[in-house]
Protein backbone atom coordinates (compact mmCIF):
# COMPACT_ATOMS: atom_id res chain seq x y z
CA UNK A 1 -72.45 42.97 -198.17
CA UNK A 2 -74.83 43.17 -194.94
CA UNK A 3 -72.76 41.05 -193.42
CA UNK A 4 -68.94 43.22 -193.74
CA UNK A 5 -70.48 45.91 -192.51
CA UNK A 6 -71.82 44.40 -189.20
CA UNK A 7 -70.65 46.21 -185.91
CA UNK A 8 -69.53 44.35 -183.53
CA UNK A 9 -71.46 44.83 -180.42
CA UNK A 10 -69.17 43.07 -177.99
CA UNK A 11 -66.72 45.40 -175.58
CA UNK A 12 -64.64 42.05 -176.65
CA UNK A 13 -64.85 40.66 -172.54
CA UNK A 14 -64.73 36.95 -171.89
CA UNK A 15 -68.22 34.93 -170.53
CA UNK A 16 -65.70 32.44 -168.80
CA UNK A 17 -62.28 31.90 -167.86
CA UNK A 18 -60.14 29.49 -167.30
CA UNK A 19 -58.73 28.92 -164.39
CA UNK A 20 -57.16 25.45 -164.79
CA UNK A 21 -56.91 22.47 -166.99
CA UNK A 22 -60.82 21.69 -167.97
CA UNK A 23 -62.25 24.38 -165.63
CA UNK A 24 -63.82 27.81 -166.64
CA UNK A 25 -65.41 30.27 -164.29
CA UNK A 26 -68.49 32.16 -165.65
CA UNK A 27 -67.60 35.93 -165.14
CA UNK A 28 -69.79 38.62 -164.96
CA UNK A 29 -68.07 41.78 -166.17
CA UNK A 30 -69.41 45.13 -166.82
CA UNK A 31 -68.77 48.66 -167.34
CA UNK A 32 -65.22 50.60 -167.22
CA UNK A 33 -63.39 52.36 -164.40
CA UNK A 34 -62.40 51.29 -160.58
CA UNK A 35 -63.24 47.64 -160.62
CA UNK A 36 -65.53 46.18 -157.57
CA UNK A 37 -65.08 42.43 -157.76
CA UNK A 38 -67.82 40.43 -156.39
CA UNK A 39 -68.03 37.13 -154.79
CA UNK A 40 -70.94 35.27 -153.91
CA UNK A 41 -72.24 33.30 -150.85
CA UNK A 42 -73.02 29.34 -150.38
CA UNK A 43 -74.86 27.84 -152.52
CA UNK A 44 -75.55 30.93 -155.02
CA UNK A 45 -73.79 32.23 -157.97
CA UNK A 46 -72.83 35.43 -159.06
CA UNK A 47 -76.50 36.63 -160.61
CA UNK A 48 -76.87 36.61 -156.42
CA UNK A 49 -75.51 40.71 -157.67
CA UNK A 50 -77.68 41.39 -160.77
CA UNK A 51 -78.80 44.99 -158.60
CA UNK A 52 -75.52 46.27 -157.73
CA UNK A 53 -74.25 45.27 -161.36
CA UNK A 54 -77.09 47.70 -162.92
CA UNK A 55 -77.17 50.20 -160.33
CA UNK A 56 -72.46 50.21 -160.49
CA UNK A 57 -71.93 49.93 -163.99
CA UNK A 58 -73.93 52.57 -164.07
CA UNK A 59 -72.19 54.77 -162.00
CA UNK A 60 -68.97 55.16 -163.49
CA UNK A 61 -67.31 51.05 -162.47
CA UNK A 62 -66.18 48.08 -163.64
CA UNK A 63 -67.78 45.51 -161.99
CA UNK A 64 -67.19 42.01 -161.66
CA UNK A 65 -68.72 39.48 -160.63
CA UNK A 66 -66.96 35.79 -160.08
CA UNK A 67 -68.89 32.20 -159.92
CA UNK A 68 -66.75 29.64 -157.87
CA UNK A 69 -66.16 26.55 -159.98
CA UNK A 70 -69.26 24.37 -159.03
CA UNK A 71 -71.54 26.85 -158.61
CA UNK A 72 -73.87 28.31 -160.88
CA UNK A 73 -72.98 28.40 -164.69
CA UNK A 74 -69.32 27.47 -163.87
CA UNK A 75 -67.82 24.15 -164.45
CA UNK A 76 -67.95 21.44 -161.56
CA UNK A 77 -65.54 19.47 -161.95
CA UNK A 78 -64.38 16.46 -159.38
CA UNK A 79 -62.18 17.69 -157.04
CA UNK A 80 -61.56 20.04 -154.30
CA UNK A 81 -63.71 22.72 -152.86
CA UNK A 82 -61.67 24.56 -150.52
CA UNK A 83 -60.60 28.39 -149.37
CA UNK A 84 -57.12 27.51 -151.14
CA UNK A 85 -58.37 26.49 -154.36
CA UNK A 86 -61.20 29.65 -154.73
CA UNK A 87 -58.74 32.13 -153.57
CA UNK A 88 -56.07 30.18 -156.57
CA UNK A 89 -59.35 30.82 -159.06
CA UNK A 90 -59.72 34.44 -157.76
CA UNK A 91 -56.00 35.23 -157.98
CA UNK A 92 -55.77 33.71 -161.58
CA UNK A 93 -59.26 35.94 -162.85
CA UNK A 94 -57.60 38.86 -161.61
CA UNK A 95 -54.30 38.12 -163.26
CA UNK A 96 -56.04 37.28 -167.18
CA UNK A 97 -58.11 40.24 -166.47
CA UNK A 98 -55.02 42.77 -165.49
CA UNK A 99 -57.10 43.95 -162.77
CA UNK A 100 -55.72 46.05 -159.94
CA UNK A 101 -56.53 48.42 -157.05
CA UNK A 102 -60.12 46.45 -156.84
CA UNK A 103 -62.19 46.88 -154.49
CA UNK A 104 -62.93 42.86 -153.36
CA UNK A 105 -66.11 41.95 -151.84
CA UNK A 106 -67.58 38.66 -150.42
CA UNK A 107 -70.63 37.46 -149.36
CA UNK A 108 -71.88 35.07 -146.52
CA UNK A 109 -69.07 31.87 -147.29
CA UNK A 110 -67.54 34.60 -150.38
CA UNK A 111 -66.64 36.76 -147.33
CA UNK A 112 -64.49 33.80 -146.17
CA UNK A 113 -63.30 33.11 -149.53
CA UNK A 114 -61.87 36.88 -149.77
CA UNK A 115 -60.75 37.26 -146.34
CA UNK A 116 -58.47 34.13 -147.07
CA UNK A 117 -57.65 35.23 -150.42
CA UNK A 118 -56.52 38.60 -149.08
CA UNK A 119 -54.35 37.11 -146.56
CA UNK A 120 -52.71 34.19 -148.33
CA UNK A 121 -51.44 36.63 -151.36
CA UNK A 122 -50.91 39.63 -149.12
CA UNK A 123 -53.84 41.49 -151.04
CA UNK A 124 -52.70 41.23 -154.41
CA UNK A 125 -54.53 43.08 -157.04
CA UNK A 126 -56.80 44.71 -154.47
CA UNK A 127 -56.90 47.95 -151.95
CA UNK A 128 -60.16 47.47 -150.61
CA UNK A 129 -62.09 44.89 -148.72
CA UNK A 130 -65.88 44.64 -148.26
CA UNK A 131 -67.53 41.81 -146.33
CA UNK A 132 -71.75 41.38 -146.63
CA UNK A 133 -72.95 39.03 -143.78
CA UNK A 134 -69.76 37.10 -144.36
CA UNK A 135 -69.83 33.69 -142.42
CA UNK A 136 -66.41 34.65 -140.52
CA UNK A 137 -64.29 34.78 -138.90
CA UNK A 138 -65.41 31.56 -137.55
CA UNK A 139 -68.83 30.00 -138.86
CA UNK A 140 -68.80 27.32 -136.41
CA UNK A 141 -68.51 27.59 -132.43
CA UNK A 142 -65.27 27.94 -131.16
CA UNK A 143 -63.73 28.85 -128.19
CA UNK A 144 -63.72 32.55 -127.90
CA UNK A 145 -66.40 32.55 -130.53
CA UNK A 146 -69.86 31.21 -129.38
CA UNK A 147 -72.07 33.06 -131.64
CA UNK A 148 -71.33 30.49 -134.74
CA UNK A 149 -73.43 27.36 -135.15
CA UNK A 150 -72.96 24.40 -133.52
CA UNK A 151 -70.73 21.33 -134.39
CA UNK A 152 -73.74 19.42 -133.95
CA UNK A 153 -76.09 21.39 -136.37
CA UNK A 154 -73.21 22.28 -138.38
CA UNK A 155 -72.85 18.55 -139.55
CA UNK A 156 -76.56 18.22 -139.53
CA UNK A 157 -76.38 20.85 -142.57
CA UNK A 158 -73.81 18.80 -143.70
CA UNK A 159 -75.79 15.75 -143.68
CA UNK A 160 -78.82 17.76 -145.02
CA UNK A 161 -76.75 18.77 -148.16
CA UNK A 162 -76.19 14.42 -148.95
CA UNK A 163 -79.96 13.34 -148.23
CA UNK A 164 -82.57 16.25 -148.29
CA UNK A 165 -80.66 18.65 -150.61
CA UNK A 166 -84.04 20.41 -152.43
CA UNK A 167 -85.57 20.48 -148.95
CA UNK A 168 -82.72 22.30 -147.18
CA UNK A 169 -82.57 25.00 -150.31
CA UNK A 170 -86.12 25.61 -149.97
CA UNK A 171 -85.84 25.85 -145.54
CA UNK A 172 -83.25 28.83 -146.47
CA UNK A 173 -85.47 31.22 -147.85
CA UNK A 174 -87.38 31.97 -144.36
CA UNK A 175 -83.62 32.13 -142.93
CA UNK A 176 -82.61 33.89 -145.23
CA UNK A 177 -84.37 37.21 -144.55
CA UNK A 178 -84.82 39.26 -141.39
CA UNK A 179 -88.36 39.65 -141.02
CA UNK A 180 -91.19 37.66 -143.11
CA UNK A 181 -92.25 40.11 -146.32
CA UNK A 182 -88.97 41.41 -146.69
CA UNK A 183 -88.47 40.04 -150.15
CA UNK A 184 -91.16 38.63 -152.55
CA UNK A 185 -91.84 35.28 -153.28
CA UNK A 186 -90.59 35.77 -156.47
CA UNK A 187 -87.13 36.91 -155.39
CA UNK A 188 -86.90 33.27 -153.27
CA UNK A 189 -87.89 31.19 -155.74
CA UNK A 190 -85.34 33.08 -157.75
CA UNK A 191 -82.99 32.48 -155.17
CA UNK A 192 -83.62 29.57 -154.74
CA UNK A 193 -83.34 28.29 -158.68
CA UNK A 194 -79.66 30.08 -158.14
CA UNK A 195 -79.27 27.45 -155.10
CA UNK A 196 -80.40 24.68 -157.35
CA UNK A 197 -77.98 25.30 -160.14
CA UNK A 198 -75.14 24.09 -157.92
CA UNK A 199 -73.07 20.80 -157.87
CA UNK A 200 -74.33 18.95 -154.76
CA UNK A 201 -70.72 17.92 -154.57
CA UNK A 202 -69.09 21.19 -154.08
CA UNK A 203 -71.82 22.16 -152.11
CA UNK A 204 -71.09 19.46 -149.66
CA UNK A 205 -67.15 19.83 -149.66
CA UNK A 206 -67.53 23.57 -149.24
CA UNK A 207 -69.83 23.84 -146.39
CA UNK A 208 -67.62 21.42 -144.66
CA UNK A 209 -64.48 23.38 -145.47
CA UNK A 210 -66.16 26.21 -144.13
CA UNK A 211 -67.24 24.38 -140.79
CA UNK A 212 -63.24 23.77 -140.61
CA UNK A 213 -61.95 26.75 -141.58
CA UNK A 214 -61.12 29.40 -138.69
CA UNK A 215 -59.87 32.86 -140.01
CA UNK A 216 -59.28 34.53 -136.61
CA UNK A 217 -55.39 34.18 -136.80
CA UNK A 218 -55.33 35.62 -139.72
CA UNK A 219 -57.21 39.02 -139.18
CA UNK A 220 -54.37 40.86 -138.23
CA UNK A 221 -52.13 40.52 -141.67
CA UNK A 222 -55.18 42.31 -143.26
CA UNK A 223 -53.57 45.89 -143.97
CA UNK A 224 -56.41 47.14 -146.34
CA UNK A 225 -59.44 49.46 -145.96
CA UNK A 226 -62.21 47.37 -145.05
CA UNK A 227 -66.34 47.71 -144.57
CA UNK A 228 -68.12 45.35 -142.69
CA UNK A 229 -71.72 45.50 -144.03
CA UNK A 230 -73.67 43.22 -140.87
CA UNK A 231 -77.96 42.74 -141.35
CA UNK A 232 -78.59 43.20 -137.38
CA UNK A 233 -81.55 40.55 -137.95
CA UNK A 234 -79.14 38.06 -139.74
CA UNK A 235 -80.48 34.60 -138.34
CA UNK A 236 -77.43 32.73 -140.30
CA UNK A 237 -74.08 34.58 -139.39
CA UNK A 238 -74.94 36.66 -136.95
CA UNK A 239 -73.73 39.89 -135.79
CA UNK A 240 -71.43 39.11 -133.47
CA UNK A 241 -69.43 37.97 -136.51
CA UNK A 242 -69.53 41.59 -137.61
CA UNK A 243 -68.01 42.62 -134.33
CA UNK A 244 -65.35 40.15 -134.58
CA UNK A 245 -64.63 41.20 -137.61
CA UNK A 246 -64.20 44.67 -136.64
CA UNK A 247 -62.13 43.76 -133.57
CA UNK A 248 -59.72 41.67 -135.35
CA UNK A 249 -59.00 43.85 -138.89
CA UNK A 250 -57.31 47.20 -137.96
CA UNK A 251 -58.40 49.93 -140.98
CA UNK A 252 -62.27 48.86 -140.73
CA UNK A 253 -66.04 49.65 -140.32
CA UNK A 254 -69.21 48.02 -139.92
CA UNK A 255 -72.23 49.67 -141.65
CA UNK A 256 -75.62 48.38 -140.28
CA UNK A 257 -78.37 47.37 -141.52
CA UNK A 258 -81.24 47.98 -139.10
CA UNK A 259 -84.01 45.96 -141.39
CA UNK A 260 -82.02 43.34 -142.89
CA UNK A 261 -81.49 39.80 -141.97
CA UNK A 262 -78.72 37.18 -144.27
CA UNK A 263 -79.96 38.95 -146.95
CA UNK A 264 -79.00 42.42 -147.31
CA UNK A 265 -78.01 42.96 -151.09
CA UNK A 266 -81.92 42.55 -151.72
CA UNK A 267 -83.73 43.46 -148.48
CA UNK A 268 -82.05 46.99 -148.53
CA UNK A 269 -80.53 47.08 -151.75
CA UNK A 270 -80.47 50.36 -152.54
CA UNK A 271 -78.64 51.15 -148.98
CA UNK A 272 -76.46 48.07 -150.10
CA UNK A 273 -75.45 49.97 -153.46
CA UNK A 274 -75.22 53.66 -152.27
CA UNK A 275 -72.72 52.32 -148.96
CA UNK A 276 -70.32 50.10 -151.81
CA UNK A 277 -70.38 53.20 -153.91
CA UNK A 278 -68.88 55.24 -150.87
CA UNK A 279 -66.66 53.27 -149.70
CA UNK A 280 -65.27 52.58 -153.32
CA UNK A 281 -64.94 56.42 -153.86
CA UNK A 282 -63.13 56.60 -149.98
């Protein structure tokens, strides 16, 4: 009798989706309203946004947040790793989940990911885009854009990711932030477990798809709303990129963060949160 008259507790969403034969993205997916669909950076998952789900589900959105297959608690299988196949995953999410007029956001490598989804399916499902520290429009030095790393280093990392994988993770936390003391100890070590989670495979073929990838071209078919949200300390993509950015896409903005290095969701979170919220209400 206990049993029939059990109420459901489930709003009835999916954990994961499938994307593809065999492979299932872990979704995080919370609240109701204007959706904000989240994607995270290289090599983290999307817990990288447990503040800005609690503090935006609580303020009247959906949000969502999207784990890259071989990343975090998404399946990794063999195969490619690659701006075409995450923007394919993204497009097919968006399509089971009927979502439209989303605001899209990316961070670090996810701000590549949703700049090239954006352009190759001429913003479909989305009216708004928001890039955190994203690693574009070119990661790696280019003519016309020296601020990215070099070739050199680039395939160091590379390199790094094959033989010394644990010890590279652990090197990113003091990158990672602007100043030493911005974030605890126990925020890296809980960044870095997210790190850790990762298939060293797709970590390797996406970094190097990344080192490859040049976005400039494509800056001008963006037609949407977007905020550039740039840590002035960011050691990793630094803010030049933001300027770039802001050069190349017509309808957009760069909000600063003075205190902030790579890290901005947690070093000024609460700016982070209140910024998204305006820019989603715009």
């Amino acid at each position: 009798m206990a049993q029939s008259k059990r109420v459901n507790g489930s709003a009835g969403r999916a954990e994961y989706i499938e994307v593809g034969k065999n492979v299932k993205l872990h979704v995080t997916d919370l609240g109701e309203g204007q959706p904000i669909v989240l994607i995270h950076g290289w090599p983290l998952s999307d817990e990288m946004y447990q503040y800005q789900y609690q503090y935006l589900s609580r303020k009247g959105f959906r949000v969502i947040g999207i784990t890259l297959r071989g990343f975090g608690k998404s399946d990794k299988p063999y195969g490619r790793y690659d701006f075409d196949v995450f923007s394919d995953d993204i497009k097919v999410v968006l399509e089971k989940l009927n979502i439209q007029n989303a605001v899209l956001g990316g961070f670090s490598m996810g701000g590549a990911v949703v700049i090239h989804y954006v352009t190759k399916y001429d913003a479909a499902h989305v009216s708004k885009l928001a890039l955190f520290g994203a690693a574009a429009p070119s990661w790696k030095q280019r003519e016309g854009s020296p601020s990215g790393i070099s070739e050199a280093d680039a395939n160091g990392l590379i390199n790094q990711t094959m033989t010394a994988r644990e010890d590279l993770i652990f090197g990113l936390g003091s990158a990672f932030v602007g100043k030493e003391g911005n974030i605890s100890k126990n925020v890296e070590k809980w960044l870095e477990s997210m790190n850790l989670e990762a298939s060293p495979f797709a970590v390797t073929e996406s970094i190097t798809a990344l080192r490859d990838l040049d976005l400039r071209p494509e800056l001008s078919k963006i037609k949407i709303p977007t905020a550039i949200f740039q840590g002035t300390l960011d050691k990793l993509c630094p803010y030049p990129f933001a300027e770039e950015l802001n050069k190349g896409i017509k309808d957009s903005f760069i909000v600063k963060f003075e205190n902030s290095g790579h890290a901005l969701f947690v070093e000024e979170a609460e700016k982070f949160n209140t910024e998204l919220e305006k820019f989603a209400l715009k």
